[in-house]
C-alpha atoms as a PDB file:
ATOM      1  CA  UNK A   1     103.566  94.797  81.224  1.00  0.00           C
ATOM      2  CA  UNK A   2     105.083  95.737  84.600  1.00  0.00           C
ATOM      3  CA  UNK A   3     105.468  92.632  86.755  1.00  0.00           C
ATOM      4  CA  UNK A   4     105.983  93.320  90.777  1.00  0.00           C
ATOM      5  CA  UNK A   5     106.382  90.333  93.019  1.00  0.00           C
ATOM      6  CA  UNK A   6     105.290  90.657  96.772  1.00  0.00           C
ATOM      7  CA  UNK A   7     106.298  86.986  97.965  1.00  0.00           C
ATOM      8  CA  UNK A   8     105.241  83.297  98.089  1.00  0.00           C
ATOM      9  CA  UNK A   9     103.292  83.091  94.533  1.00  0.00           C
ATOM     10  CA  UNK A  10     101.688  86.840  94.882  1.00  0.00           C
ATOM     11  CA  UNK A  11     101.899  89.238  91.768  1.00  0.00           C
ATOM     12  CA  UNK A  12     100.449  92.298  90.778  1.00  0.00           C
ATOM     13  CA  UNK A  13     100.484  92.380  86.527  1.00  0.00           C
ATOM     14  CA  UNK A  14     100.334  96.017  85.384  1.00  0.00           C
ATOM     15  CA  UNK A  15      98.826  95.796  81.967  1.00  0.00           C
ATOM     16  CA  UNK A  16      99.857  97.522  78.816  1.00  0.00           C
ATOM     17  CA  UNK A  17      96.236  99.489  79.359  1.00  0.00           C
ATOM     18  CA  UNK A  18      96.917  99.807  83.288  1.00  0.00           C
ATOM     19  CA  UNK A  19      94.579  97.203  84.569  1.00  0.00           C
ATOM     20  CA  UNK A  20      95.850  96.181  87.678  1.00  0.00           C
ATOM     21  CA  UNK A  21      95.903  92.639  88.562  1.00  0.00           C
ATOM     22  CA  UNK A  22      96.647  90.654  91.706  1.00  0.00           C
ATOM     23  CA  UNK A  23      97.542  87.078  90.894  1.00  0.00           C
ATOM     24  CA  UNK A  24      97.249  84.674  94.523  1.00  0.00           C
ATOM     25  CA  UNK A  25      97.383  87.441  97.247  1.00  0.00           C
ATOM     26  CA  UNK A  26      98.941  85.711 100.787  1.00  0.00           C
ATOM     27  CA  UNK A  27      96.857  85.606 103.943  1.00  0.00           C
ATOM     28  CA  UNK A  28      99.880  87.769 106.348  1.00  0.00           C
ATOM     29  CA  UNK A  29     100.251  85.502 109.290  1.00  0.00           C
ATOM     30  CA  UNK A  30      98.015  82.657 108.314  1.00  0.00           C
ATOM     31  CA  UNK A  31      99.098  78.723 108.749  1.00  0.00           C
ATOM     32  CA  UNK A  32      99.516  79.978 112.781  1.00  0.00           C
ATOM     33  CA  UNK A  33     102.208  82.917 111.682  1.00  0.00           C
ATOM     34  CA  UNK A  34     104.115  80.368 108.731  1.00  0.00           C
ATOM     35  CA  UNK A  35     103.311  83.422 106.302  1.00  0.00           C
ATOM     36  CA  UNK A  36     105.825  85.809 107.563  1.00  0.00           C
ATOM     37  CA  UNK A  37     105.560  88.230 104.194  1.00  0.00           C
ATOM     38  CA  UNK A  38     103.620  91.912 104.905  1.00  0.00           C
ATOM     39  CA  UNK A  39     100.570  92.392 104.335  1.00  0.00           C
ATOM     40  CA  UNK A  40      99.306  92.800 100.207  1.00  0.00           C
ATOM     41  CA  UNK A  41      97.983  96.468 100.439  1.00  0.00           C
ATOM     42  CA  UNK A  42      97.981  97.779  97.130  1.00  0.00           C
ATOM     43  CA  UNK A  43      94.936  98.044  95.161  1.00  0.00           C
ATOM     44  CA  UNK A  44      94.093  96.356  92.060  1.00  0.00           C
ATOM     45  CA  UNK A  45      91.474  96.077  89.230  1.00  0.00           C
ATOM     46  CA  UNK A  46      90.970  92.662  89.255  1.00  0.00           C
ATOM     47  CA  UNK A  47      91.801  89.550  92.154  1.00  0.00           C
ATOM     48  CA  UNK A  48      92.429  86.532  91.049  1.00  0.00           C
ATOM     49  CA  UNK A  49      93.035  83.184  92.801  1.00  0.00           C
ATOM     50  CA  UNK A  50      93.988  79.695  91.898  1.00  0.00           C
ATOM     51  CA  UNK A  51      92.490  77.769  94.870  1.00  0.00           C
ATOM     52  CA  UNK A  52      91.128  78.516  97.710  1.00  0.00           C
ATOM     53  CA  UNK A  53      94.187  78.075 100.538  1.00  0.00           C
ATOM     54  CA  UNK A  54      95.161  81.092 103.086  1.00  0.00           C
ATOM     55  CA  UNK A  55      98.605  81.398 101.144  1.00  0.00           C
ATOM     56  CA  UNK A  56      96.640  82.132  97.772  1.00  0.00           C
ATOM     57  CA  UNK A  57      93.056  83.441  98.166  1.00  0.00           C
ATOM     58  CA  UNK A  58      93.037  86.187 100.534  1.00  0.00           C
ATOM     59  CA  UNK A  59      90.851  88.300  98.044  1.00  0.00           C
ATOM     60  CA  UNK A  60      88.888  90.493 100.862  1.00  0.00           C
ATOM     61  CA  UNK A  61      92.071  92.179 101.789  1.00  0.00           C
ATOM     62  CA  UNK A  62      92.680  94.050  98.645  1.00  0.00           C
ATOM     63  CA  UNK A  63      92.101  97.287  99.070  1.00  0.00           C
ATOM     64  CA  UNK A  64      89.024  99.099  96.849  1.00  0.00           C
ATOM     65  CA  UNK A  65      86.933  97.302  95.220  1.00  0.00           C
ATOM     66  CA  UNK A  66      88.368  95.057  93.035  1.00  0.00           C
ATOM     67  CA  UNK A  67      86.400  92.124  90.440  1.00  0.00           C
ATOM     68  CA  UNK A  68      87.201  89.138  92.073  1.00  0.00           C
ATOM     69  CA  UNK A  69      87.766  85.810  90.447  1.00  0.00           C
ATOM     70  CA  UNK A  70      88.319  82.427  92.591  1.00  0.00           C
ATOM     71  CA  UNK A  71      89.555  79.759  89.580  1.00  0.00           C
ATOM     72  CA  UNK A  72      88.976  81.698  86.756  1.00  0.00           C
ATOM     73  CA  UNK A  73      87.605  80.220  84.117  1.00  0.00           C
ATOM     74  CA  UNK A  74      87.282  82.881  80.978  1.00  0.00           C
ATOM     75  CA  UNK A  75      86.985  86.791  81.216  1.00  0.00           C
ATOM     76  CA  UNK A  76      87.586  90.573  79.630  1.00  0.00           C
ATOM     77  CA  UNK A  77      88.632  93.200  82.189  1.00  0.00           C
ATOM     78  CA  UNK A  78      89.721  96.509  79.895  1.00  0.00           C
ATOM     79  CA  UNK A  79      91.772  94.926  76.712  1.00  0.00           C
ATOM     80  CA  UNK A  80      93.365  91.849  79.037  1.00  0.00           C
ATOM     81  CA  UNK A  81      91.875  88.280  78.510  1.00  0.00           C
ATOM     82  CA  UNK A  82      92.090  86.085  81.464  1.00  0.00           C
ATOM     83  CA  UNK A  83      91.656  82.162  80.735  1.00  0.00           C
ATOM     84  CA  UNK A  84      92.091  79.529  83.068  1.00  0.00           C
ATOM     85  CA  UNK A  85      93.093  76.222  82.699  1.00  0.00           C
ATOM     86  CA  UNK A  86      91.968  73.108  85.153  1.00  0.00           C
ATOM     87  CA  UNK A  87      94.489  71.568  87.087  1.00  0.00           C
ATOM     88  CA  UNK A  88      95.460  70.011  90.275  1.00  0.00           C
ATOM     89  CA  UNK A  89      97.174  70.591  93.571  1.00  0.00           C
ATOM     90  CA  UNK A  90      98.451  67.128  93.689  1.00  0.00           C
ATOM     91  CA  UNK A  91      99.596  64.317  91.415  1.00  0.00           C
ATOM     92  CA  UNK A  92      96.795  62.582  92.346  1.00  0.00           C
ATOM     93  CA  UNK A  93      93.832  64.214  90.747  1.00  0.00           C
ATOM     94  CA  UNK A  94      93.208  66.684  93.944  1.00  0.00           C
ATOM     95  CA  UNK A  95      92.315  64.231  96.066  1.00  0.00           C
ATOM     96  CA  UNK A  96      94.565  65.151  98.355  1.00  0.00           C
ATOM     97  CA  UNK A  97      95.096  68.865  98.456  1.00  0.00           C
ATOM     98  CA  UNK A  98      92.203  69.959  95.925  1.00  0.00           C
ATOM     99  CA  UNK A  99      91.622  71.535  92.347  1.00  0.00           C
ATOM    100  CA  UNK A 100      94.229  74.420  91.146  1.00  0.00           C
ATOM    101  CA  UNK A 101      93.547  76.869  87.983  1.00  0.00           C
ATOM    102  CA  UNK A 102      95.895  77.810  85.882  1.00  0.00           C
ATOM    103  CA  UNK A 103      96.048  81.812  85.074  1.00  0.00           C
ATOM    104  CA  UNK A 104      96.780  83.135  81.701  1.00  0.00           C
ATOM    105  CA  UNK A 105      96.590  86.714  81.065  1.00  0.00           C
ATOM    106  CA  UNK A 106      96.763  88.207  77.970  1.00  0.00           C
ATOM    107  CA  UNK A 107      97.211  92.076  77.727  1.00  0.00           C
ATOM    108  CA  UNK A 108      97.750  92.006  74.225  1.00  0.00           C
ATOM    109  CA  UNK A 109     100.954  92.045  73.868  1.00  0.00           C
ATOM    110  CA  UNK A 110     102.117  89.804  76.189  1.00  0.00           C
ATOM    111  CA  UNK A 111     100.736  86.283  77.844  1.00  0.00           C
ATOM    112  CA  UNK A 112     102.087  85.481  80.796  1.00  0.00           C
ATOM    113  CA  UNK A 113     100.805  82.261  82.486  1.00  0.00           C
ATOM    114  CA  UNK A 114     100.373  81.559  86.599  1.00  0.00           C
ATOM    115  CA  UNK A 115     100.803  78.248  87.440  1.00  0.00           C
ATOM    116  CA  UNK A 116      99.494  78.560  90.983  1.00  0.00           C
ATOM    117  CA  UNK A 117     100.154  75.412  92.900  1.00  0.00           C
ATOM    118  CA  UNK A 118     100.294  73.349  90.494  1.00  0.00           C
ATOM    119  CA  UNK A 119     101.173  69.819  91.706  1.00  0.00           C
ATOM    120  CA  UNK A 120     101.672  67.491  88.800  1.00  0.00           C
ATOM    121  CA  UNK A 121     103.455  67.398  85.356  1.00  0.00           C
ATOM    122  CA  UNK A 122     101.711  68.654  82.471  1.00  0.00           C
ATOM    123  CA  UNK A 123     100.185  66.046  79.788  1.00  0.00           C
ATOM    124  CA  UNK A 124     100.387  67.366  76.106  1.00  0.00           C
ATOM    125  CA  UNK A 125      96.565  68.323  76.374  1.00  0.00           C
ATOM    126  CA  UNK A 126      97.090  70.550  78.703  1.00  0.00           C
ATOM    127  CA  UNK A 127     100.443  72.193  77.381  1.00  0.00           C
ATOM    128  CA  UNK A 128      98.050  72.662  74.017  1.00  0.00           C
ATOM    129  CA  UNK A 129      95.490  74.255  75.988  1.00  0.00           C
ATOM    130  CA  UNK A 130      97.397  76.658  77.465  1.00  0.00           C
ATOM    131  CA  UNK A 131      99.325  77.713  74.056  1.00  0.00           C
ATOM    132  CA  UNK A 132     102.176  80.180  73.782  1.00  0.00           C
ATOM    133  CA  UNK A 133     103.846  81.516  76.756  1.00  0.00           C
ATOM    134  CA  UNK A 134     105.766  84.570  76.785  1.00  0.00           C
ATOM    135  CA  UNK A 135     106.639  84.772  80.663  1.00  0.00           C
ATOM    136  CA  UNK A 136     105.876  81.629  83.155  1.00  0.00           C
ATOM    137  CA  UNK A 137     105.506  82.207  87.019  1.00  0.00           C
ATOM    138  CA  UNK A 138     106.324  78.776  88.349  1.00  0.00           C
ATOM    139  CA  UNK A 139     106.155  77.255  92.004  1.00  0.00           C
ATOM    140  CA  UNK A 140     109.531  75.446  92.219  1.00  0.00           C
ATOM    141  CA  UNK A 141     109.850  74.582  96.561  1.00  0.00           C
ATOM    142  CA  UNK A 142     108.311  70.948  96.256  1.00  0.00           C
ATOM    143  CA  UNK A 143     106.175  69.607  99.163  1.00  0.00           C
ATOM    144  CA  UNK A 144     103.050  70.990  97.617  1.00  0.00           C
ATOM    145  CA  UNK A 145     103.684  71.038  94.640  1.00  0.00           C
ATOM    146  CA  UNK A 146     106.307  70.294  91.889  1.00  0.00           C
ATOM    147  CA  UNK A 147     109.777  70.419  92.702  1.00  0.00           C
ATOM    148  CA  UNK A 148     112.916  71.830  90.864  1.00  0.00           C
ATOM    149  CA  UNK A 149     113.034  69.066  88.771  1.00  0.00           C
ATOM    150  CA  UNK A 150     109.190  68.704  87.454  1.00  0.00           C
ATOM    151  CA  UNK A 151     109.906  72.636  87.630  1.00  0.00           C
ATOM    152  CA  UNK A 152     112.279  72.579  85.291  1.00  0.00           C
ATOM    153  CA  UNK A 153     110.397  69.903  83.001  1.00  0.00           C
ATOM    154  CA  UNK A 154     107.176  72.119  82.792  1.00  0.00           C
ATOM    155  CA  UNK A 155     109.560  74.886  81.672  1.00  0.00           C
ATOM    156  CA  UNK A 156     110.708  72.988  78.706  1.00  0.00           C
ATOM    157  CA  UNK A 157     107.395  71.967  77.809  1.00  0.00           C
ATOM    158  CA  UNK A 158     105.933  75.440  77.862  1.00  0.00           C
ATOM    159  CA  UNK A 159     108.631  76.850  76.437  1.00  0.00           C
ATOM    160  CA  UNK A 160     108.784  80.523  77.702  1.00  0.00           C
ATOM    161  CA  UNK A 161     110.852  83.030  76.878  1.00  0.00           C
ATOM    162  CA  UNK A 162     111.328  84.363  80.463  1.00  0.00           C
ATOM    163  CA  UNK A 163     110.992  82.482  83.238  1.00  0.00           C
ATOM    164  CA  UNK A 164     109.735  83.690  87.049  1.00  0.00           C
ATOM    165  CA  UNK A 165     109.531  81.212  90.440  1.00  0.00           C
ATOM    166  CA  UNK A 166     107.915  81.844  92.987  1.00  0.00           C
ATOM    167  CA  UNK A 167     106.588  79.715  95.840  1.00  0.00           C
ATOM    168  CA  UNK A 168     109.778  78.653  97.378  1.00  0.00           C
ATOM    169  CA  UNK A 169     111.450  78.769 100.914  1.00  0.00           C
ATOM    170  CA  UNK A 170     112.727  82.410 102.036  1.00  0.00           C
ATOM    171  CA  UNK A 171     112.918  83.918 105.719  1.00  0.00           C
ATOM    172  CA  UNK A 172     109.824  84.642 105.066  1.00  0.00           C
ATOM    173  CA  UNK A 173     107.985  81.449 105.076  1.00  0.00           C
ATOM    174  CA  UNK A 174     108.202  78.609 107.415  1.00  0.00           C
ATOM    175  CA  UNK A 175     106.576  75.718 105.451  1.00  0.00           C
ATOM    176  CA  UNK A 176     109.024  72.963 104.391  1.00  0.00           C
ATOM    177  CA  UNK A 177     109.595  73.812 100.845  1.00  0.00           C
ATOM    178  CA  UNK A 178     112.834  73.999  99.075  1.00  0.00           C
ATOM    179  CA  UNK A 179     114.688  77.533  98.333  1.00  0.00           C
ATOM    180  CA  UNK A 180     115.376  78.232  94.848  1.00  0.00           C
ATOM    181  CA  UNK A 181     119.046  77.317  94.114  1.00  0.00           C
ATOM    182  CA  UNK A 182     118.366  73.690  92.920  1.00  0.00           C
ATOM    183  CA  UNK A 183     115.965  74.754  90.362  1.00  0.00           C
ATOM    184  CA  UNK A 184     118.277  77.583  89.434  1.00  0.00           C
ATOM    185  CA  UNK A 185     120.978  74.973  88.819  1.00  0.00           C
ATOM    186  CA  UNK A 186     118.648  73.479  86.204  1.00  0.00           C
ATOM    187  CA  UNK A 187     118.135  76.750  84.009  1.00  0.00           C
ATOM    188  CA  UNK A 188     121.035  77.731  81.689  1.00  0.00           C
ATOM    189  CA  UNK A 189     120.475  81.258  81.911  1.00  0.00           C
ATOM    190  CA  UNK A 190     119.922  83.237  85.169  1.00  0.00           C
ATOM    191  CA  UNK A 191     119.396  86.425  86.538  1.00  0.00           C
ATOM    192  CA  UNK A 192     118.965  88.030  89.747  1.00  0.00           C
ATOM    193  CA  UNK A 193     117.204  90.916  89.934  1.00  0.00           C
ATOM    194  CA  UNK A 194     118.005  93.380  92.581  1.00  0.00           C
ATOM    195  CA  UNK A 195     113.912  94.869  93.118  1.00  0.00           C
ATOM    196  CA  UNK A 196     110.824  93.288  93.236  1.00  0.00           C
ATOM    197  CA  UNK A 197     109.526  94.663  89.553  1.00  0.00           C
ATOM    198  CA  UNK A 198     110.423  93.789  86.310  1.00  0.00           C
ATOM    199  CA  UNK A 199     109.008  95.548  83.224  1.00  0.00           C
ATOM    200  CA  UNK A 200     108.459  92.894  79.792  1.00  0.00           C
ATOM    201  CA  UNK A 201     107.250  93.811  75.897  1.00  0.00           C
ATOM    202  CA  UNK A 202     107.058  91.087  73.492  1.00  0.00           C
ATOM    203  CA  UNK A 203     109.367  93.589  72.096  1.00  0.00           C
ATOM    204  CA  UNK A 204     112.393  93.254  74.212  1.00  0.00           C
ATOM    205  CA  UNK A 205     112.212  89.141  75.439  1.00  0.00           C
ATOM    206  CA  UNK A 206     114.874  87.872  75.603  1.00  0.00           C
ATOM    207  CA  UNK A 207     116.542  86.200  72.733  1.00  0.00           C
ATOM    208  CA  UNK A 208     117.408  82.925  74.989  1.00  0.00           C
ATOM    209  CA  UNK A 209     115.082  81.967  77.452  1.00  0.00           C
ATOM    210  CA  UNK A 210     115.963  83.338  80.714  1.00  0.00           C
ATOM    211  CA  UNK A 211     115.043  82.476  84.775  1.00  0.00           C
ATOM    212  CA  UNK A 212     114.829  85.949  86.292  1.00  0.00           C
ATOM    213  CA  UNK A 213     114.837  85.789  90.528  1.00  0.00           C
ATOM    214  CA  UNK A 214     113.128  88.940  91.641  1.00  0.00           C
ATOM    215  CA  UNK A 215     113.113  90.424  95.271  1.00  0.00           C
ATOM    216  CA  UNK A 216     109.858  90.209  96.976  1.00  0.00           C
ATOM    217  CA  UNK A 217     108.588  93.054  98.209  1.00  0.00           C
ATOM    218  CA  UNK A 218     107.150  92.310 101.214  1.00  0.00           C
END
């Protein structure tokens, strides 16, 4: 699984079969020019978006003609399983800020789980439901949804081997979340990865679970 991150809490998951998936593409310039990251112009197989906010569903401006899929619930594209678990943007049900899925893909070797905006701690249910991670994309900036230190509690309740945040404050976006240095001073084992892509196997995890910055690329 090839993993590229463009910015804010946009991926796009290259599969072990080559599906190409684009988890939360950014709106470039939306929230009156707060969304400072490039455009997302590379095309995919499948869209995919955990709620529908400017910073996370901007699914017409993927290029080709991609299968698009606002909170997923359960599907097959090629030999990946996508499964999505309910949750919310707030701590208060969603009244405030709405409902937020949960992404899991499964490629068949790997699952790696996006928690979109997630904006609450997770009850044992829901840890159950999602089931084994392998690598965990995790908003960590606070305001809108957990900070570093529900972050870093969700990590230890998932329990992934590899660890991936996203949704935090860079030049490149103007809302007030927090950067990513306190959660990183919560994780035992970090590294900073000089690109924006990171190629996983189950194969060659590592050993001790480990918070990997990467570069966005836009």
């Amino acid at each position: 699984m090839k993993i590229t991150y463009f910015g804010h809490a946009c991926f796009l998951i290259e599969a072990q079969d080559n599906t190409r998936l684009i988890l939360d593409p950014y709106l470039s310039g939306s929230f009156e020019g707060a969304i400072k990251y490039g455009p997302v112009n590379e095309p995919a197989d499948v869209v995919l978006a955990s709620h529908e906010h400017d910073d996370h569903s901007a699914t017409d401006t993927i290029p080709g003609n991609p299968r698009v899929f606002m909170h997923p619930v359960g599907e097959r594209v090629g030999s990946v399983s996508i499964t999505g678990v309910q949750a919310a943007h707030d701590d208060t049900g969603g009244s405030e800020r709405g409902k937020n899925t949960i992404t899991i893909i499964d490629d068949g070797d790997l699952r790696l789980v996006h928690l979109g905006d997630l904006g609450h701690s997770l009850k044992r249910e829901a840890v159950k439901r999602i089931g084994r991670v392998d690598v965990l994309l995790i908003p960590v900036g606070g305001h809108f949804t957990i900070d570093y230190k529900e972050a870093a509690a969700v990590v230890d309740a998932l329990k992934p081997q590899l660890v991936i945040p996203m949704h935090y404050k860079t030049p490149k976006v103007e809302f007030p979340i927090a950067s990513v240095d306190a959660f990183l001073g919560t994780q035992e084992s970090v590294q900073h990865n000089p690109g924006p892509t990171l190629e996983v196997m189950k194969a060659t995890l590592p050993e001790k679970r480990t918070t990997v910055v990467l570069a966005h690329a836009r």
